[in-house]
PDB file of N, CA and C in Angstrom:
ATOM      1  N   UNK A   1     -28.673 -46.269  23.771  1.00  0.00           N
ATOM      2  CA  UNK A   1     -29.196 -45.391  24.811  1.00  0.00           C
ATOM      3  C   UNK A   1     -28.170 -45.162  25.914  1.00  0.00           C
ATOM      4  N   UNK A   2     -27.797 -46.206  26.245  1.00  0.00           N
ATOM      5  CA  UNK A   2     -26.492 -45.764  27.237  1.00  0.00           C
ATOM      6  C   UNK A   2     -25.786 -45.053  27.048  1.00  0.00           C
ATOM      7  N   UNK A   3     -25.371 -44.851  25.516  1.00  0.00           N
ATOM      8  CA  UNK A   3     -24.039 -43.875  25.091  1.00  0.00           C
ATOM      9  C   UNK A   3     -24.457 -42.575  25.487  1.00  0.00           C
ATOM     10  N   UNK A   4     -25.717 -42.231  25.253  1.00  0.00           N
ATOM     11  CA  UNK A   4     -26.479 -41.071  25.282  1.00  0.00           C
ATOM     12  C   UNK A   4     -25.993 -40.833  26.637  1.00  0.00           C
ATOM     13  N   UNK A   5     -26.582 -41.827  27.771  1.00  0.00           N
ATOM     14  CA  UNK A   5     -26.765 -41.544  29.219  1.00  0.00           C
ATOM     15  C   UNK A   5     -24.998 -41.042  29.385  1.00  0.00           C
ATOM     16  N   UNK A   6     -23.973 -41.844  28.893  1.00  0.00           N
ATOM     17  CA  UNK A   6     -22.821 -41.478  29.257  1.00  0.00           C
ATOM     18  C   UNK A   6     -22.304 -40.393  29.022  1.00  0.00           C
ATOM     19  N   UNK A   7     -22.583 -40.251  27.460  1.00  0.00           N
ATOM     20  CA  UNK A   7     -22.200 -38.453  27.154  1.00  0.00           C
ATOM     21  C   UNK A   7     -23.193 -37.429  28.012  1.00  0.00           C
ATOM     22  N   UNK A   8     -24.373 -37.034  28.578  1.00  0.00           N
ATOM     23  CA  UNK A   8     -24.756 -36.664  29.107  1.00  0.00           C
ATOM     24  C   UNK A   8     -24.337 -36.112  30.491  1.00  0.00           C
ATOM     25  N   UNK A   9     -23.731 -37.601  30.550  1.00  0.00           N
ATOM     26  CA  UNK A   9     -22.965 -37.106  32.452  1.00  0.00           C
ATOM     27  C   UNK A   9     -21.902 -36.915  32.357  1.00  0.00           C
ATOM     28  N   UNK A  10     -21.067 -36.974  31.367  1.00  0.00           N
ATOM     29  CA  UNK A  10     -19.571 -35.852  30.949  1.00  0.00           C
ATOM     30  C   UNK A  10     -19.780 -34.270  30.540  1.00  0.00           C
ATOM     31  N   UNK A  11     -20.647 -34.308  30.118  1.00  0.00           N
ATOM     32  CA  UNK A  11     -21.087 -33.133  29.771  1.00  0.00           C
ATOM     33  C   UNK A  11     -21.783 -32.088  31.035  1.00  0.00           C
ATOM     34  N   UNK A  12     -22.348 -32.510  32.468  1.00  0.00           N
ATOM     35  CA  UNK A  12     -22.688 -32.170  33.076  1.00  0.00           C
ATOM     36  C   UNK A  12     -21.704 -31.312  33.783  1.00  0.00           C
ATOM     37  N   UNK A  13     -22.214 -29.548  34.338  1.00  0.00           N
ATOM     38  CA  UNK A  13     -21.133 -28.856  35.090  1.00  0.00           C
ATOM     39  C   UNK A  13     -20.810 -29.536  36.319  1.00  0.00           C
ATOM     40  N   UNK A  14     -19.990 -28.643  36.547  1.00  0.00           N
ATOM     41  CA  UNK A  14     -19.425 -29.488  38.048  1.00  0.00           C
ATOM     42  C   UNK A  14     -19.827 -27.989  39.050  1.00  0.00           C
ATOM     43  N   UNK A  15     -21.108 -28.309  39.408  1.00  0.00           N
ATOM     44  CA  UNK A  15     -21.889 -27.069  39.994  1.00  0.00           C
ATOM     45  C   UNK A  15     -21.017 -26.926  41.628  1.00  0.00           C
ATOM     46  N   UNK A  16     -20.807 -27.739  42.167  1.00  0.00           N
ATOM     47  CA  UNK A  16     -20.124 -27.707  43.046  1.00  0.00           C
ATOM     48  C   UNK A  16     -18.744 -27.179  43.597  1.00  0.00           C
ATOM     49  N   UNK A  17     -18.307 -27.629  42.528  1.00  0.00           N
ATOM     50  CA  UNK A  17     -17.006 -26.958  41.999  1.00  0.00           C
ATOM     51  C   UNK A  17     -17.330 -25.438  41.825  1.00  0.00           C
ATOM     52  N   UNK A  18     -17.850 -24.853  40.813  1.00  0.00           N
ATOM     53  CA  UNK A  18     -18.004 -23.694  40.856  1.00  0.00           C
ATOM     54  C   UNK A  18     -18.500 -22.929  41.950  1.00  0.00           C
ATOM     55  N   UNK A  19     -19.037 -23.280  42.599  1.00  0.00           N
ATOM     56  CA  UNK A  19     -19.520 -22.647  43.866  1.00  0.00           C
ATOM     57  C   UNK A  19     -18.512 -22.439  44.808  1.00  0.00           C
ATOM     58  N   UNK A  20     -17.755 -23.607  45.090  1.00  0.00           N
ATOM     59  CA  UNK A  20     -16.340 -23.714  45.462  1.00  0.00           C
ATOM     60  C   UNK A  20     -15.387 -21.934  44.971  1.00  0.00           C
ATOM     61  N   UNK A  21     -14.802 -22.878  43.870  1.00  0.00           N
ATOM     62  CA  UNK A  21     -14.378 -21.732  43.126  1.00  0.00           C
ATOM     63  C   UNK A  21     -14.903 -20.184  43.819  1.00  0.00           C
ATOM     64  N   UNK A  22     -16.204 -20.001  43.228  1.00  0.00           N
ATOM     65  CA  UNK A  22     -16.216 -18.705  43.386  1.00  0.00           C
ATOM     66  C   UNK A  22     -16.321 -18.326  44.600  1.00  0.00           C
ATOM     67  N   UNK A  23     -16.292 -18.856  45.916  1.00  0.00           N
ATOM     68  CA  UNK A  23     -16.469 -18.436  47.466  1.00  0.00           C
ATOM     69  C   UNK A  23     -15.000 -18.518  47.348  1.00  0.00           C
ATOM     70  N   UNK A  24     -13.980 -19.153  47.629  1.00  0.00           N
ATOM     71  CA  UNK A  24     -12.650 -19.170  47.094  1.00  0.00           C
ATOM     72  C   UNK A  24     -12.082 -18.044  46.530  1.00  0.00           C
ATOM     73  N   UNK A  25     -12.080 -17.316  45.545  1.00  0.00           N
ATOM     74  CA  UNK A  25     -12.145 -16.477  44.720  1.00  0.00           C
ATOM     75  C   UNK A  25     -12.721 -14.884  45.134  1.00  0.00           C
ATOM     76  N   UNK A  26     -13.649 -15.270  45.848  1.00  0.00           N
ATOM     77  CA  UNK A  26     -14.378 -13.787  46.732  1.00  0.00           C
ATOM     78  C   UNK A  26     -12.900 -13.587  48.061  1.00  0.00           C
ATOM     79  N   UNK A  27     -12.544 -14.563  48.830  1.00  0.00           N
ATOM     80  CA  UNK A  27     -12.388 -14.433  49.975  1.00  0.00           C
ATOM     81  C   UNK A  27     -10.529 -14.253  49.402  1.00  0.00           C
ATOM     82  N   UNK A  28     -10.084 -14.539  48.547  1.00  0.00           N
ATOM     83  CA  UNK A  28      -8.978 -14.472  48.341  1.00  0.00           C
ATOM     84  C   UNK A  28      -8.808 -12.561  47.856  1.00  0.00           C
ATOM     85  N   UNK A  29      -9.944 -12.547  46.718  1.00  0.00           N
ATOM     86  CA  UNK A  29      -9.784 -11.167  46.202  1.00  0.00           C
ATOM     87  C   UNK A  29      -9.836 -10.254  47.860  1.00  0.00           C
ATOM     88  N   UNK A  30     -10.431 -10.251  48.916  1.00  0.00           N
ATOM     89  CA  UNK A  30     -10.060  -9.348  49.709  1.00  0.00           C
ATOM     90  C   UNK A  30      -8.941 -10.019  50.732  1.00  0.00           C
ATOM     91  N   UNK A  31      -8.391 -10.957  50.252  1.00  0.00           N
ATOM     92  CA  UNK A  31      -7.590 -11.129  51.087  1.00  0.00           C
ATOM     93  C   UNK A  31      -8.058 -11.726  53.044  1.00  0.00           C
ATOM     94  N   UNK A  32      -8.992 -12.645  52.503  1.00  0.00           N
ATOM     95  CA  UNK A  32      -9.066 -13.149  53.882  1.00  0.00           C
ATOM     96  C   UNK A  32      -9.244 -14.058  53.943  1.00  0.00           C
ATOM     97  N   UNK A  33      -8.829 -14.873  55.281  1.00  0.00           N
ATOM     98  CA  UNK A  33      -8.661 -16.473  55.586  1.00  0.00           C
ATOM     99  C   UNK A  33      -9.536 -16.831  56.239  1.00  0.00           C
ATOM    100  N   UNK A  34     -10.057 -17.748  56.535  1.00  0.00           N
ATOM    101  CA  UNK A  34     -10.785 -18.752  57.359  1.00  0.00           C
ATOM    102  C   UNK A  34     -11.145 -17.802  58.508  1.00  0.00           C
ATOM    103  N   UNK A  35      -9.761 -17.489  59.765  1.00  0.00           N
ATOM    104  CA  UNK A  35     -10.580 -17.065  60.775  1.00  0.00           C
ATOM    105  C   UNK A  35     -10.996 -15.863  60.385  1.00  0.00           C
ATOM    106  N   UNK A  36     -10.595 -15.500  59.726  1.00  0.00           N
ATOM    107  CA  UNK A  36     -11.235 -13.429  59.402  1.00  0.00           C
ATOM    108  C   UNK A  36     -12.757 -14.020  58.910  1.00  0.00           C
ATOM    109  N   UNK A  37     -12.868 -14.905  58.301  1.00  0.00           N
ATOM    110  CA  UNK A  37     -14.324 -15.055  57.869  1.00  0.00           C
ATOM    111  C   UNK A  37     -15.197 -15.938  59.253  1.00  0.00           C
ATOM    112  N   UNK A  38     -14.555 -16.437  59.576  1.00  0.00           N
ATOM    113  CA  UNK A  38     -15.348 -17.161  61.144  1.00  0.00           C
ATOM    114  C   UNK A  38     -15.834 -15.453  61.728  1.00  0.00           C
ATOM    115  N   UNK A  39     -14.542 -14.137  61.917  1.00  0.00           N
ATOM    116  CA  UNK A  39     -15.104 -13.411  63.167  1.00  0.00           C
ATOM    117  C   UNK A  39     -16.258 -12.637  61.697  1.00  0.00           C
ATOM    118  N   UNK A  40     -15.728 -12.388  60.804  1.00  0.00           N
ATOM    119  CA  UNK A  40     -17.224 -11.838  60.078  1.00  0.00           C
ATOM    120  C   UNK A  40     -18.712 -12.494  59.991  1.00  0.00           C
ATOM    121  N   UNK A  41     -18.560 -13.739  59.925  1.00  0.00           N
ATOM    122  CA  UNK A  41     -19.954 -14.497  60.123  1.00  0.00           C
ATOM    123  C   UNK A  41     -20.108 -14.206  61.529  1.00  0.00           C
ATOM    124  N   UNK A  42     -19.340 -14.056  62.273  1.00  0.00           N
ATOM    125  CA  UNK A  42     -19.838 -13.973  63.557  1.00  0.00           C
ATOM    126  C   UNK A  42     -20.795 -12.675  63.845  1.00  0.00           C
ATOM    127  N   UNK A  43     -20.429 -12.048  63.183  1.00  0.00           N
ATOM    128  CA  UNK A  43     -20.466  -9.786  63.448  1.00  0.00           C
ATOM    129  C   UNK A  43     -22.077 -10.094  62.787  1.00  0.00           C
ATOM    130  N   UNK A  44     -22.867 -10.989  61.983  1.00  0.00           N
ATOM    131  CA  UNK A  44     -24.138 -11.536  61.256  1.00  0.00           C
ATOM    132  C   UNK A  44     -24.880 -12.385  62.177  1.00  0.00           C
ATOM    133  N   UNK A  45     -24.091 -12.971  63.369  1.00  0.00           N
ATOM    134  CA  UNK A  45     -24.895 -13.945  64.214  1.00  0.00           C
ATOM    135  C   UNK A  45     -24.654 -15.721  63.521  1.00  0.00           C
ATOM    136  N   UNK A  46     -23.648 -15.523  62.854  1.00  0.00           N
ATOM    137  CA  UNK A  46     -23.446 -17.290  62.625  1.00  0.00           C
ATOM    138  C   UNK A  46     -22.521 -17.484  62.956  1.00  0.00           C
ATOM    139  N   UNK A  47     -22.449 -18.675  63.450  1.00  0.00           N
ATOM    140  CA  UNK A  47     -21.542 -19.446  64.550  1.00  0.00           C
ATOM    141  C   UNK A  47     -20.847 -20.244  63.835  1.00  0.00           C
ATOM    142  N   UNK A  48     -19.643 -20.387  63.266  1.00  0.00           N
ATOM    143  CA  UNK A  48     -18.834 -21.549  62.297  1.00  0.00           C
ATOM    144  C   UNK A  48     -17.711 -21.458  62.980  1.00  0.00           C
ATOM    145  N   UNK A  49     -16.796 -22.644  63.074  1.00  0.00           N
ATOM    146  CA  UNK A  49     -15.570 -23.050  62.944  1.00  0.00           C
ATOM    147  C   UNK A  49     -14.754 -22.785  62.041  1.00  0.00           C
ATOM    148  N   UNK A  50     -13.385 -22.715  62.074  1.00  0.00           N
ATOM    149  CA  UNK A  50     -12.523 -22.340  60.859  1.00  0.00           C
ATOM    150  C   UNK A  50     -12.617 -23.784  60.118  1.00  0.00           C
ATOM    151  N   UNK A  51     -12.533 -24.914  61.002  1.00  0.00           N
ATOM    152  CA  UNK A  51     -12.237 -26.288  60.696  1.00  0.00           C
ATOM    153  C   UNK A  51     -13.778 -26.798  59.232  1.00  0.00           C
ATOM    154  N   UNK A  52     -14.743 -26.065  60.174  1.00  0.00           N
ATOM    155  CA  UNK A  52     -16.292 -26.358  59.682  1.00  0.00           C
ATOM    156  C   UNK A  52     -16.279 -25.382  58.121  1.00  0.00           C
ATOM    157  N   UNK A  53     -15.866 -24.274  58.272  1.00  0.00           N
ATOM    158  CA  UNK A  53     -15.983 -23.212  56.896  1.00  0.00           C
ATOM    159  C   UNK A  53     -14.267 -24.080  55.656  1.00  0.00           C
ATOM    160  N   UNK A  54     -13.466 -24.335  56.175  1.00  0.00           N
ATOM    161  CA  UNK A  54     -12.518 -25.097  55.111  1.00  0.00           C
ATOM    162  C   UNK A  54     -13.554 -26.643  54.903  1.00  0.00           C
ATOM    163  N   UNK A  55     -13.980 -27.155  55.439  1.00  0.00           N
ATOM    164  CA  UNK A  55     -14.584 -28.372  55.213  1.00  0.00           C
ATOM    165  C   UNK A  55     -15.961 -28.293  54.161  1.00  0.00           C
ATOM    166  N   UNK A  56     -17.057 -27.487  54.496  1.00  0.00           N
ATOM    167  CA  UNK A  56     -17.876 -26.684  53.639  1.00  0.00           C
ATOM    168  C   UNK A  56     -17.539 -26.458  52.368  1.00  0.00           C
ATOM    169  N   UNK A  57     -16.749 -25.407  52.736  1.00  0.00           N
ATOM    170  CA  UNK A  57     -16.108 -24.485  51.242  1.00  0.00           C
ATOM    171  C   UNK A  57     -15.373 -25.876  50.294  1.00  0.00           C
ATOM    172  N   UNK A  58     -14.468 -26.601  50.870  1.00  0.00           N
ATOM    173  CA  UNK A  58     -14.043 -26.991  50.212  1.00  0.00           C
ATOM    174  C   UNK A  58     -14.865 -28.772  48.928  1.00  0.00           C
ATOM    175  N   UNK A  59     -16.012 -28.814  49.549  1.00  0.00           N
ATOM    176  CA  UNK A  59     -16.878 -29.789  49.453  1.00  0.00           C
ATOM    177  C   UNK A  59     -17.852 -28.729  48.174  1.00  0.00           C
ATOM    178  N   UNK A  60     -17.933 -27.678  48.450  1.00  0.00           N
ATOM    179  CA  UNK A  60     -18.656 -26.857  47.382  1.00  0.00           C
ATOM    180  C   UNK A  60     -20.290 -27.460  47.468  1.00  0.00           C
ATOM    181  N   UNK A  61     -20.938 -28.107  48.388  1.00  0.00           N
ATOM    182  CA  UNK A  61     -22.458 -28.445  48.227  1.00  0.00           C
ATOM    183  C   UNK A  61     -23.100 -28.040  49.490  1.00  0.00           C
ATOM    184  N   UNK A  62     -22.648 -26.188  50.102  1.00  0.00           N
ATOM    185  CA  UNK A  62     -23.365 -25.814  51.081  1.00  0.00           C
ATOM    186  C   UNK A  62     -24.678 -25.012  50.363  1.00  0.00           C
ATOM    187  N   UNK A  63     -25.215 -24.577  51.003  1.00  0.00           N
ATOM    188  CA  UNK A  63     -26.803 -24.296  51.153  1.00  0.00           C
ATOM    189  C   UNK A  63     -26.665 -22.547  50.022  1.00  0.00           C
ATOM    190  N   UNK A  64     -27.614 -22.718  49.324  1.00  0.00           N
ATOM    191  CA  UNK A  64     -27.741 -20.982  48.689  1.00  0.00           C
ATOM    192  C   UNK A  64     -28.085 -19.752  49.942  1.00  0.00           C
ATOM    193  N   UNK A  65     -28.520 -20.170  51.381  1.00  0.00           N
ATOM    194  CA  UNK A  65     -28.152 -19.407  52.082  1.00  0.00           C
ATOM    195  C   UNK A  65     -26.733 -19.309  52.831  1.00  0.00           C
ATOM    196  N   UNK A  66     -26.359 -20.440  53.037  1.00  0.00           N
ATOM    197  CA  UNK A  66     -24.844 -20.298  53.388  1.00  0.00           C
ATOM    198  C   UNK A  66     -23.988 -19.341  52.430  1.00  0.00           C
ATOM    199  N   UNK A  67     -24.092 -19.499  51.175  1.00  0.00           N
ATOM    200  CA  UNK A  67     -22.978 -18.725  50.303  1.00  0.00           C
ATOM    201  C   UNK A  67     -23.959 -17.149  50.619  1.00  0.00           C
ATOM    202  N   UNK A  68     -25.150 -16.530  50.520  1.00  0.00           N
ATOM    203  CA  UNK A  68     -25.383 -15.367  50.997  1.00  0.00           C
ATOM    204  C   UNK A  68     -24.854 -15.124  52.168  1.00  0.00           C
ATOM    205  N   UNK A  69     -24.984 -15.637  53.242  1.00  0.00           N
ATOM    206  CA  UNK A  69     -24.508 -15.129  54.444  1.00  0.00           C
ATOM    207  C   UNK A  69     -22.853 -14.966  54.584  1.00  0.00           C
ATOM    208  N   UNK A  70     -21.972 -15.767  53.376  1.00  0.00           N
ATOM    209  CA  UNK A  70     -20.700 -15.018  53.387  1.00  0.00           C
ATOM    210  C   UNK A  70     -20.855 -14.066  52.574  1.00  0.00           C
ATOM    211  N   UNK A  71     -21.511 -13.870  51.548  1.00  0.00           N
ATOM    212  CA  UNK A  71     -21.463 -13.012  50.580  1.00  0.00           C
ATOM    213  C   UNK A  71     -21.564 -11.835  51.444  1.00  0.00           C
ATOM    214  N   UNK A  72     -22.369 -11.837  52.290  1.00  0.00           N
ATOM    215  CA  UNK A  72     -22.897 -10.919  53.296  1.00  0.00           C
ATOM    216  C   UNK A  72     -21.731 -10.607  54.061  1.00  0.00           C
ATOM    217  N   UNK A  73     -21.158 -11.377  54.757  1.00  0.00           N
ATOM    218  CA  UNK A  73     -20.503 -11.682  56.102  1.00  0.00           C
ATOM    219  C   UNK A  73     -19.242 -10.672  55.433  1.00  0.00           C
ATOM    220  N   UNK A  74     -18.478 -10.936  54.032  1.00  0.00           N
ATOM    221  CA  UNK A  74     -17.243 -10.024  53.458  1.00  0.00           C
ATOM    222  C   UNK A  74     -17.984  -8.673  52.989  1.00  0.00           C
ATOM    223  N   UNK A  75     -18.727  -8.448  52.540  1.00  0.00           N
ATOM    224  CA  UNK A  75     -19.240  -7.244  52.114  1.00  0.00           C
ATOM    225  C   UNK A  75     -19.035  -7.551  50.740  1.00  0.00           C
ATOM    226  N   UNK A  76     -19.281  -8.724  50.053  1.00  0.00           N
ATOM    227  CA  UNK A  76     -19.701  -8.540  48.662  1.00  0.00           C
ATOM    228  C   UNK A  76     -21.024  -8.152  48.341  1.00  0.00           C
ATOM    229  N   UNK A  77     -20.793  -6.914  47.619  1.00  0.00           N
ATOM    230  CA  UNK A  77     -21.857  -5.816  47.175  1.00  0.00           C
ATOM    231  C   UNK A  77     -22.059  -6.209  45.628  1.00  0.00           C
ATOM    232  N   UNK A  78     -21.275  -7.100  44.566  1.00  0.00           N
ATOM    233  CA  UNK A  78     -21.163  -7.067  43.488  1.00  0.00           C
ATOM    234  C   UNK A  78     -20.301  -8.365  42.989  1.00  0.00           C
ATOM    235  N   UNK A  79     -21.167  -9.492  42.265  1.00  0.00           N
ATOM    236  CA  UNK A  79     -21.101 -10.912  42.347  1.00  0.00           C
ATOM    237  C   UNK A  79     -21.446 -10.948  40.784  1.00  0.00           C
ATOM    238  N   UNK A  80     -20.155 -11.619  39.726  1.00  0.00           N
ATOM    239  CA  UNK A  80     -20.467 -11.415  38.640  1.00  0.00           C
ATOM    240  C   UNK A  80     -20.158 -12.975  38.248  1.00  0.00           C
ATOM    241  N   UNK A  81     -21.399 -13.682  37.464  1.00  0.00           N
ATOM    242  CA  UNK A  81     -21.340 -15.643  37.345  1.00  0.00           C
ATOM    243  C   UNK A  81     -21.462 -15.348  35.788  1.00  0.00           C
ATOM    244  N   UNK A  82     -20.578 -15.965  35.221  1.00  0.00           N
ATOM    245  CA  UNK A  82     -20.233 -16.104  33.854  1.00  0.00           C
ATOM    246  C   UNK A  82     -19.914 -17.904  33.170  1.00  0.00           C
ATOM    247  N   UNK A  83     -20.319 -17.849  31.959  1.00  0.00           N
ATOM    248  CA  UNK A  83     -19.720 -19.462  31.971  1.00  0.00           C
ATOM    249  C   UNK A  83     -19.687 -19.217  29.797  1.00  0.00           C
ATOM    250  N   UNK A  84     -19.288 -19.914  29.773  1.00  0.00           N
ATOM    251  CA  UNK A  84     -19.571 -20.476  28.344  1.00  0.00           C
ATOM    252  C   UNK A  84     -20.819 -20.962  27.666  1.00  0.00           C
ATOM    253  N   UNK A  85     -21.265 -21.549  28.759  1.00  0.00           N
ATOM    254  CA  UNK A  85     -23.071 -21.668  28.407  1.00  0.00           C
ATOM    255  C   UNK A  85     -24.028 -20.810  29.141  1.00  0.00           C
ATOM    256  N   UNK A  86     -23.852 -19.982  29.918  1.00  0.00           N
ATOM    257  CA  UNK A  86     -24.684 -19.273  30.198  1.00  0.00           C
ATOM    258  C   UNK A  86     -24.510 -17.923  30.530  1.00  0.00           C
ATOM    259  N   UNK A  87     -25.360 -17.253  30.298  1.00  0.00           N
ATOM    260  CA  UNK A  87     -25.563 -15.436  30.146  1.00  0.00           C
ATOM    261  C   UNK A  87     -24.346 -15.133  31.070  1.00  0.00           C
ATOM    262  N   UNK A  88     -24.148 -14.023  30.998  1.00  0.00           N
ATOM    263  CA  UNK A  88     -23.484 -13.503  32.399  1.00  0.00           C
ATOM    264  C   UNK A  88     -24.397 -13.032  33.182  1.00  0.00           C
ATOM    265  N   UNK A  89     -24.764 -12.733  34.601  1.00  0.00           N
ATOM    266  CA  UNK A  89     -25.660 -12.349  35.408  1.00  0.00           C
ATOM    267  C   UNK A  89     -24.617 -11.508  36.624  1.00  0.00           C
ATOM    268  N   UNK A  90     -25.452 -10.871  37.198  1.00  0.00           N
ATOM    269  CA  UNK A  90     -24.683 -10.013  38.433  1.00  0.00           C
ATOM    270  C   UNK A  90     -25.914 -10.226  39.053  1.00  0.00           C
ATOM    271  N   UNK A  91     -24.488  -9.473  40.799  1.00  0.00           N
ATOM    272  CA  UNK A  91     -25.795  -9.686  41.417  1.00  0.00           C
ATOM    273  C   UNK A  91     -25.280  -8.662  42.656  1.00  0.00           C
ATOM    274  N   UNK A  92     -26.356  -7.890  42.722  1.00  0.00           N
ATOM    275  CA  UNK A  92     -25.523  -6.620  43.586  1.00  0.00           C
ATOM    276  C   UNK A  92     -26.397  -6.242  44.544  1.00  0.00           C
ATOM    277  N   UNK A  93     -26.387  -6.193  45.904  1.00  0.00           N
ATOM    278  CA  UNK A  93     -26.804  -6.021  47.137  1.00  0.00           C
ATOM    279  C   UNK A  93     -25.778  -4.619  48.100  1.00  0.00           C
ATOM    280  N   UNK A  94     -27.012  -4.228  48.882  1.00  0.00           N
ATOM    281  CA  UNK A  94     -26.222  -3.292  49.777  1.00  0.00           C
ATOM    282  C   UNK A  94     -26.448  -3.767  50.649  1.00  0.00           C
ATOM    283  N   UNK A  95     -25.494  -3.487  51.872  1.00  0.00           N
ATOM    284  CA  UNK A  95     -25.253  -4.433  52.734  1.00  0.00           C
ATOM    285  C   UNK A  95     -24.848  -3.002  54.231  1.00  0.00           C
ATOM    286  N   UNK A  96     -25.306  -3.912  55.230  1.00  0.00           N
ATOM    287  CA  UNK A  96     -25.346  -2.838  56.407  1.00  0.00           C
ATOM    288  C   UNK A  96     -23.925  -2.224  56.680  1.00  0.00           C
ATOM    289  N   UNK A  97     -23.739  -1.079  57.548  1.00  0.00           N
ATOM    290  CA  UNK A  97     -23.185  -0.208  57.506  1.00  0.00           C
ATOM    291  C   UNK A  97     -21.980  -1.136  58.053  1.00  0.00           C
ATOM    292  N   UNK A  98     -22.469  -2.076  59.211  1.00  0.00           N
ATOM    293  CA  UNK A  98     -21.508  -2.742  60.093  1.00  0.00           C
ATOM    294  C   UNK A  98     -20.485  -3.644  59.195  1.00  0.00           C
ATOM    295  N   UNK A  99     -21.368  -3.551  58.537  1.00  0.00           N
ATOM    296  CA  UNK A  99     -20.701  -4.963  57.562  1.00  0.00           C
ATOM    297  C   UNK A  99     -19.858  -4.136  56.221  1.00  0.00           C
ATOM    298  N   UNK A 100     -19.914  -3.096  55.788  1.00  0.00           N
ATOM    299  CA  UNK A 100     -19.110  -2.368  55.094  1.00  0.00           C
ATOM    300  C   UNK A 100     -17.763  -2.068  56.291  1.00  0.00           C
ATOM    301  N   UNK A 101     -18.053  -1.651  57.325  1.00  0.00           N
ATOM    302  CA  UNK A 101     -16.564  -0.955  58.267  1.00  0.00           C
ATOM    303  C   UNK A 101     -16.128  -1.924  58.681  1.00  0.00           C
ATOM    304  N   UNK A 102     -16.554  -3.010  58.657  1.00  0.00           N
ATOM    305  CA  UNK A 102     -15.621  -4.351  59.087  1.00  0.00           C
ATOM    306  C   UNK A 102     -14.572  -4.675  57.884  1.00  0.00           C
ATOM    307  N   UNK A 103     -15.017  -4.753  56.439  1.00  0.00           N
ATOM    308  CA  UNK A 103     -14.459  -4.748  54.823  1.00  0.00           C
ATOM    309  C   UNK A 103     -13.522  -3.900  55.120  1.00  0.00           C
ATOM    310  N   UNK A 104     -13.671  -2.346  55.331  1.00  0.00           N
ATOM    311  CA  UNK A 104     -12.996  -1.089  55.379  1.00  0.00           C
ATOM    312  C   UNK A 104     -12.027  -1.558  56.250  1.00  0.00           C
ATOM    313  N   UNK A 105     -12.104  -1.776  57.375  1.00  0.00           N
ATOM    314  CA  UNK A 105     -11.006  -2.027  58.379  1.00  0.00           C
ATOM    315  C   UNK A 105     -10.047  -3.416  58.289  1.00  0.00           C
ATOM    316  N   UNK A 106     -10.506  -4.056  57.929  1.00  0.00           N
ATOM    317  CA  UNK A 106      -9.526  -4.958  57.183  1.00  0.00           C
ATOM    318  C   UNK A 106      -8.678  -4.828  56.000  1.00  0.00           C
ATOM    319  N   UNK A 107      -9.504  -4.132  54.764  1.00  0.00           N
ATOM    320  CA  UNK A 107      -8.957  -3.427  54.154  1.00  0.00           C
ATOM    321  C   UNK A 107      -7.652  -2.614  54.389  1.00  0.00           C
ATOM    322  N   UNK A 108      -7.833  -1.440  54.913  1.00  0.00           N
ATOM    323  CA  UNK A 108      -6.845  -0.723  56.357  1.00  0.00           C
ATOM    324  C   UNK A 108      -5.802  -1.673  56.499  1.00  0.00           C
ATOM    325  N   UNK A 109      -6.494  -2.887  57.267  1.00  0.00           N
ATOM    326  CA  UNK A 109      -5.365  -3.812  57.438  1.00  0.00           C
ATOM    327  C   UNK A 109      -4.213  -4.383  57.207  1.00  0.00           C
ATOM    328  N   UNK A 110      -4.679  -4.695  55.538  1.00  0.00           N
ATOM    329  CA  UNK A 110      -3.849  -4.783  54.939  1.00  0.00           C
ATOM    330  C   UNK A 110      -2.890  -4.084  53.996  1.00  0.00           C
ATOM    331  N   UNK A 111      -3.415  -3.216  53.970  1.00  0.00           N
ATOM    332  CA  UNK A 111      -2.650  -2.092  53.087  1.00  0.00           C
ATOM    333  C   UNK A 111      -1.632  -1.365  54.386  1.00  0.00           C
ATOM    334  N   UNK A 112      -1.768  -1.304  55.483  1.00  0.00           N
ATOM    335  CA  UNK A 112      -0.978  -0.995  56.161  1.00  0.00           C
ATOM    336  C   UNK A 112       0.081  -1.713  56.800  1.00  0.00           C
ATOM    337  N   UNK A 113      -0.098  -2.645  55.823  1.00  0.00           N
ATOM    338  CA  UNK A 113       1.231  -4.340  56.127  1.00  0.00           C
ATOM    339  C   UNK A 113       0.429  -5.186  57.582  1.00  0.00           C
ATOM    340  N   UNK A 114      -0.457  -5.139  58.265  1.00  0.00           N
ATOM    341  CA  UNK A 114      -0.766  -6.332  58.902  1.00  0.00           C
ATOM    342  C   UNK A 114      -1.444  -7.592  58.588  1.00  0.00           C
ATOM    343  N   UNK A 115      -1.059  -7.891  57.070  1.00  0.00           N
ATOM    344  CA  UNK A 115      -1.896  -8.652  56.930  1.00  0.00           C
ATOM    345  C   UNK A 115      -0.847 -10.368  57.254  1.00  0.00           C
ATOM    346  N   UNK A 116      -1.763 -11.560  57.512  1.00  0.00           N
ATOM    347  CA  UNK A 116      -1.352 -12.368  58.305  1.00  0.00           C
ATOM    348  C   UNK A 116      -0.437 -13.143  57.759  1.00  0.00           C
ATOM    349  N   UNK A 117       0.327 -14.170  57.967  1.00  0.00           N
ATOM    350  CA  UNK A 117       1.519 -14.392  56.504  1.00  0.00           C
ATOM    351  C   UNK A 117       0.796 -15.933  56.661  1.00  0.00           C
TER     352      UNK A 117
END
């Protein structure tokens, strides 16, 4: 019975990790760091630290509203979770106007070379 219990917990995802990963992965594809995501949570009414969002993110076991409210906070409109064991799923939201021209203008940002080194 133990062997069972042991293969069982090797076999278990590393849900944390992935969550990690994919907030990681969102914020890199547009190209933004810590404080660009502190002043976007801010533009939503949440109050984080750069120190508090690398500590979070990097621990991967914040709240299913925390990862919406960045999902929110960058303007991800279109969230695609894939694995080897399970379906692929999307997940696609529209998101307020404020919160698209903040994306847009950073966007801007960087394509016009200010982006931060």
């Amino acid at each position: 019975m133990e062997n069972l219990k042991e293969l069982a917990e090797e076999e278990l995802r590393d849900w944390s990790g992935e969550a990690k990963g994919l907030l990681k992965a969102e914020l890199k594809r547009r190209n933004m760091t810590y404080a660009h995501l502190v002043q976007a949570l801010g533009r939503i009414g949440i109050k984080e630290t750069e120190a508090n969002l690398r500590n979070k993110i990097s621990r991967g076991n914040f709240s299913a509203a925390f990862l919406l409210q960045v999902l929110d906070a960058i303007g991800c409109t279109f969230l695609q979770l894939s694995s080897s064991q399970v379906q692929t799923y999307t997940f696609t939201r529209k998101f307020p106007a404020a919160t698209r021209a903040l994306v847009a203008k950073r966007t801007a940002e960087i394509e016009g070379g200010e982006e931060e080194s």
